[in-house]
Protein backbone atom coordinates (compact mmCIF):
# COMPACT_ATOMS: atom_id res chain seq x y z
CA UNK A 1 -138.70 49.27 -14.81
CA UNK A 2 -137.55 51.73 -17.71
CA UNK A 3 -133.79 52.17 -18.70
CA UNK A 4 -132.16 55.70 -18.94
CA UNK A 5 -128.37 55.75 -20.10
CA UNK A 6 -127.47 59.60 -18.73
CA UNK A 7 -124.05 60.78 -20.38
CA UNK A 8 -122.13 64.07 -19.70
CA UNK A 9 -118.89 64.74 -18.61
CA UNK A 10 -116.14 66.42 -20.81
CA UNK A 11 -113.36 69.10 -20.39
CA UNK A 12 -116.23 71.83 -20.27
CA UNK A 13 -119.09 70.17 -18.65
CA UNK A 14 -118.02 68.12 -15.61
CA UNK A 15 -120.39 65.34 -14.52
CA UNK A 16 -120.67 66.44 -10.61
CA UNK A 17 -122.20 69.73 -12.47
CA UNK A 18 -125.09 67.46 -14.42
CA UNK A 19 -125.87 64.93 -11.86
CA UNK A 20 -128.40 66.73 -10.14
CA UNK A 21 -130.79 66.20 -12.69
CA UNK A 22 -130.84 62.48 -12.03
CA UNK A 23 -132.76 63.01 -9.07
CA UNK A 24 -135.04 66.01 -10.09
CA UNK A 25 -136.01 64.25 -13.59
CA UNK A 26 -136.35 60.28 -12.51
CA UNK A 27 -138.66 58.48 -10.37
CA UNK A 28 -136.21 55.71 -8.59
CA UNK A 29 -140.06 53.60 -8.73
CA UNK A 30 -140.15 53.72 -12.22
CA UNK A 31 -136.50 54.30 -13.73
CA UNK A 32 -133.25 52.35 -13.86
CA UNK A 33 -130.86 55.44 -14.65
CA UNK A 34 -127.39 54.67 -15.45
CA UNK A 35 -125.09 57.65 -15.06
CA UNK A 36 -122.32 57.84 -17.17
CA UNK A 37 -118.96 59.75 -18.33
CA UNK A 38 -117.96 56.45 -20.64
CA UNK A 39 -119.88 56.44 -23.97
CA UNK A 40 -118.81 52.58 -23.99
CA UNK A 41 -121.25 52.00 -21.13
CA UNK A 42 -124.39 52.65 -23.63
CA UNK A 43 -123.12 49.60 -25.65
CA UNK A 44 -123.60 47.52 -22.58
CA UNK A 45 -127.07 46.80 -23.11
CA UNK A 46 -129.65 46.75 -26.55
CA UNK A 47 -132.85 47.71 -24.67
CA UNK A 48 -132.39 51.48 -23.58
CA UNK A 49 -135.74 53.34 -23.54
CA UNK A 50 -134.28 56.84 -23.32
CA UNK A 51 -130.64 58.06 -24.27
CA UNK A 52 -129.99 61.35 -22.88
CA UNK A 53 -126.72 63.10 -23.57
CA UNK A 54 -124.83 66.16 -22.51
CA UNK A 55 -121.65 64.58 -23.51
CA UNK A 56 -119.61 66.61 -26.09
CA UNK A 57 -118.58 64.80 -29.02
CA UNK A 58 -114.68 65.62 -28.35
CA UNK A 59 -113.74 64.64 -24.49
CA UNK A 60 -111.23 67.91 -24.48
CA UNK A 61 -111.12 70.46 -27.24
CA UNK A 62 -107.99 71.98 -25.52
CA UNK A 63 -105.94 69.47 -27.31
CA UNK A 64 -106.18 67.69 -31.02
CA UNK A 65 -108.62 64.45 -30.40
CA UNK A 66 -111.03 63.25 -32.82
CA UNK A 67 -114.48 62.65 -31.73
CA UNK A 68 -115.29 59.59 -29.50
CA UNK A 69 -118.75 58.67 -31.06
CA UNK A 70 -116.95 56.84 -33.65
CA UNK A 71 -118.71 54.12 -36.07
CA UNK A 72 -119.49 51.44 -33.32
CA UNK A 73 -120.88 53.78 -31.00
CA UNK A 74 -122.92 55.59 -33.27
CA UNK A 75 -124.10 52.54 -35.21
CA UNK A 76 -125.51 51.29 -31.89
CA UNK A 77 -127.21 54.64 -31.41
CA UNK A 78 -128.90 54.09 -34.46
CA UNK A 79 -130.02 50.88 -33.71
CA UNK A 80 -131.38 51.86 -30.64
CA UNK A 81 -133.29 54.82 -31.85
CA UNK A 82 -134.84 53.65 -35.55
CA UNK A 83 -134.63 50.15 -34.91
CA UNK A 84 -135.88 49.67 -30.91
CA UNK A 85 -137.65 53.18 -30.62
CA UNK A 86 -135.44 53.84 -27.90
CA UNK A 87 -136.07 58.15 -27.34
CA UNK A 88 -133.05 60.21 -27.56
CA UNK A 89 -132.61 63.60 -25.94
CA UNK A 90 -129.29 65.52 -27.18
CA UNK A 91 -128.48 68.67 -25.14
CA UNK A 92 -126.37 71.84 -24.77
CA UNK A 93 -122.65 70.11 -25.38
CA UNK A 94 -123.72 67.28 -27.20
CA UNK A 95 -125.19 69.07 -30.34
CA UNK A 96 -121.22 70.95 -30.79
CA UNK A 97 -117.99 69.37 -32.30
CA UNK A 98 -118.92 67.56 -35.19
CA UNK A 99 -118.45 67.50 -38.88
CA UNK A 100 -121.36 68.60 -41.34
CA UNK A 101 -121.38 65.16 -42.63
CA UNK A 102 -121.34 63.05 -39.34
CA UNK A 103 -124.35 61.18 -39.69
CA UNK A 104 -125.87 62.19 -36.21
CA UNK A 105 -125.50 65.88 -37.47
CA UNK A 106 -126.86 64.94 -40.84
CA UNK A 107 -130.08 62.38 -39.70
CA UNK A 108 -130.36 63.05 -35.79
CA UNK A 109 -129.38 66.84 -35.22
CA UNK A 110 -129.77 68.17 -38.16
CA UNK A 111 -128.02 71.56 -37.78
CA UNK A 112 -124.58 72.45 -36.96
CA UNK A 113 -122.89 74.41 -34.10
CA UNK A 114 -121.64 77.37 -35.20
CA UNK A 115 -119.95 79.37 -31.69
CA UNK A 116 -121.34 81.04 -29.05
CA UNK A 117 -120.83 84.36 -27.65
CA UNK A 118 -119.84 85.15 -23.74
CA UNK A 119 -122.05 83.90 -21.11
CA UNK A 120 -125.09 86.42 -20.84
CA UNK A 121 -128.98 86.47 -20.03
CA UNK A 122 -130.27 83.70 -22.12
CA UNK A 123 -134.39 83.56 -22.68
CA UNK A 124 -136.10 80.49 -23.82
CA UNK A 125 -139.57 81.10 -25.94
CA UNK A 126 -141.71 78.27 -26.87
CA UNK A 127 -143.31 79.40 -30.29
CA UNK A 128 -145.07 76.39 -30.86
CA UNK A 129 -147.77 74.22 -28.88
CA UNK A 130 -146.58 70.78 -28.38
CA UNK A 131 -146.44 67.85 -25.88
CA UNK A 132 -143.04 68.84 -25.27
CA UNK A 133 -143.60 72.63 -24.72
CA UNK A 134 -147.18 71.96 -22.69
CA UNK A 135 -147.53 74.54 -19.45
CA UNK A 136 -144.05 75.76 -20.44
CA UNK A 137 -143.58 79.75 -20.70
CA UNK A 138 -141.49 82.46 -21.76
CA UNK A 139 -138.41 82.15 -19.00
CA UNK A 140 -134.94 83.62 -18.52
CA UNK A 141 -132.32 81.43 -16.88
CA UNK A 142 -130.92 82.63 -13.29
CA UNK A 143 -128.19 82.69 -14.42
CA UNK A 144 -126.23 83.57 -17.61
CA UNK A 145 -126.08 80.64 -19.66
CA UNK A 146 -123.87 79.75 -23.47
CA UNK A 147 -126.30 81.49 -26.59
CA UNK A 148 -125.78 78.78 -29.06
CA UNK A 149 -125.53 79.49 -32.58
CA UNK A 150 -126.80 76.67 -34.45
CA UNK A 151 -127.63 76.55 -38.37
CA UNK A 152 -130.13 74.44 -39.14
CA UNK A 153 -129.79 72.06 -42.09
CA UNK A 154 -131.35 72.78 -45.22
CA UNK A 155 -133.05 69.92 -45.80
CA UNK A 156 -133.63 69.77 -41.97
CA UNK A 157 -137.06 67.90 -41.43
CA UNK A 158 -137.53 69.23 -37.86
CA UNK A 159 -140.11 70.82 -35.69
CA UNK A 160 -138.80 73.94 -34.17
CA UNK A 161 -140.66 74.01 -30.48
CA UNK A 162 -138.46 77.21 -28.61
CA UNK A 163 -135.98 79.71 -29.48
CA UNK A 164 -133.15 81.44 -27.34
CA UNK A 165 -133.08 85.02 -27.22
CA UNK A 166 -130.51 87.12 -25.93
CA UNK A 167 -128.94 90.36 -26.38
CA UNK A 168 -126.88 88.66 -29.22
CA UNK A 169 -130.10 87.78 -31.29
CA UNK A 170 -132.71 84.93 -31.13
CA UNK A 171 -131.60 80.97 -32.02
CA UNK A 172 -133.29 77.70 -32.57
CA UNK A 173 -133.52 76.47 -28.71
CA UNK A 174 -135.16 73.81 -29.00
CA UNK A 175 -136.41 71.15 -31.62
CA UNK A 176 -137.97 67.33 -31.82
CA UNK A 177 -138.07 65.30 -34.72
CA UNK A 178 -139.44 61.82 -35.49
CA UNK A 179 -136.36 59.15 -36.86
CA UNK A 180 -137.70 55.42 -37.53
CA UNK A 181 -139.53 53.98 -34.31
CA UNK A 182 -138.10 56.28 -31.89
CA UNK A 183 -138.18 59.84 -30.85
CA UNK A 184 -135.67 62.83 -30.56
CA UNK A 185 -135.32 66.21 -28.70
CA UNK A 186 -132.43 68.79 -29.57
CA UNK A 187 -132.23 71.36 -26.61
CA UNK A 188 -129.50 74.33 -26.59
CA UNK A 189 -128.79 75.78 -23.35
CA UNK A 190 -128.23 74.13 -20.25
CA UNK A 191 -124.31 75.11 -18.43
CA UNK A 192 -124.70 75.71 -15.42
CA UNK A 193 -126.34 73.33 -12.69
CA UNK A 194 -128.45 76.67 -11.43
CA UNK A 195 -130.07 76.91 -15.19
CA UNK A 196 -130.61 73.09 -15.16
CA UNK A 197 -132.21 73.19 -12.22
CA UNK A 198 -134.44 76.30 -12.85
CA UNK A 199 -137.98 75.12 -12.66
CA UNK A 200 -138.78 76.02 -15.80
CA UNK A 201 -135.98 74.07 -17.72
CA UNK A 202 -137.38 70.48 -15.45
CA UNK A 203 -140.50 71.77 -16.53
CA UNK A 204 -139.64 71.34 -20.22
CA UNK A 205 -137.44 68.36 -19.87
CA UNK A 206 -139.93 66.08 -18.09
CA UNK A 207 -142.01 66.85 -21.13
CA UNK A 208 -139.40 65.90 -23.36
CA UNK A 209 -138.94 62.60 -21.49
CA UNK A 210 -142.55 61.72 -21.55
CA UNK A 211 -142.58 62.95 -24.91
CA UNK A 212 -139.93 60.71 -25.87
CA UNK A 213 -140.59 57.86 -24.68
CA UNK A 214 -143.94 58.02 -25.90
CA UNK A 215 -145.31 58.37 -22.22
């Protein structure tokens, strides 16, 4: 039986929004999938095979609060990915809110969130054939979805698998890169259950799992 840990919920993103992907991405035969709004819960056990995150690094922007993926937590993240080869899929909310020099931004992410514009048509374009991006085509979301601005990293040693287009410009969508034994997949949009739900999108994200865990 694999392990998922499956975090999301913050001011923006509430969990009951997210949880239908639990159902639509896992195979109850073949997946222990532990459903979380408490980072803490990921330090619980050492043998995750896939970390999958929707969480945003500060639990409520509205007010001053530092990030909760302090030292300990992201230490163990580290271990989990380089060390055990545990994959690592970091989506939509969870690429925003942190400092350049945060070392998921610097070694995991590699880019940084800049803003995004008002919710509009959002189109996802694979430019580049991969296991993650296999039987996937050009889609637009059902509904309007967040346009992410991201800047990549200079030094960023990424491979960029989609954009996002909308009438704001196109954006790196969507991007995997290889970080000691284990595996990890940077995807941009993804607010509203609708878009997460789209087939498309579970398309690409069952890809990303297999991908990930080396499936």
């Amino acid at each position: 039986m694999k392990k998922a840990f499956f975090l999301t919920g913050d001011y923006w993103h509430h969990a009951d929004t997210i949880e239908p992907l639990v159902d639509v991405l896992f195979d109850k035969a073949t997946w222990q999938v532990t459903f979380s709004e408490n980072p803490a819960d990921m330090l619980s056990t050492e043998a995750w095979d896939l970390i999958l995150t929707f969480k945003d690094p500060i639990e409520n922007d509205q007010i001053p609060t530092p990030v909760w993926c302090d030292e300990e937590w992201t230490k163990a993240l580290f271990t989990n990915v380089q060390e055990n080869g545990t994959g690592l899929m970091i989506l939509h909310a969870a690429l925003t809110d942190m400092e350049a020099d945060h070392p998921i931004v610097t070694d995991m992410i590699q880019s940084m969130f800049i803003t995004h514009p008002m919710q509009c048509p959002v189109t996802m374009k694979p430019i580049k054939e991969h296991p993650v991006t296999k039987g996937i085509n050009e889609f637009t979301f059902p509904e309007n979805d967040e346009h992410y601005v991201m800047e990549m990293n200079a030094d960023a040693d990424v491979i960029m698998l989609a954009e996002t287009i909308s009438h704001n410009g196109t954006r790196p969508g969507m991007w995997v890169k290889e970080s000691g034994k284990g595996r990890i997949c940077c995807i941009t949009p993804g607010h509203t259950t609708k878009n997460l739900l789209c087939e498309e999108y579970v398309k690409l994200m069952k890809n990303a799992i297999n991908w990930c865990t080396k499936q």
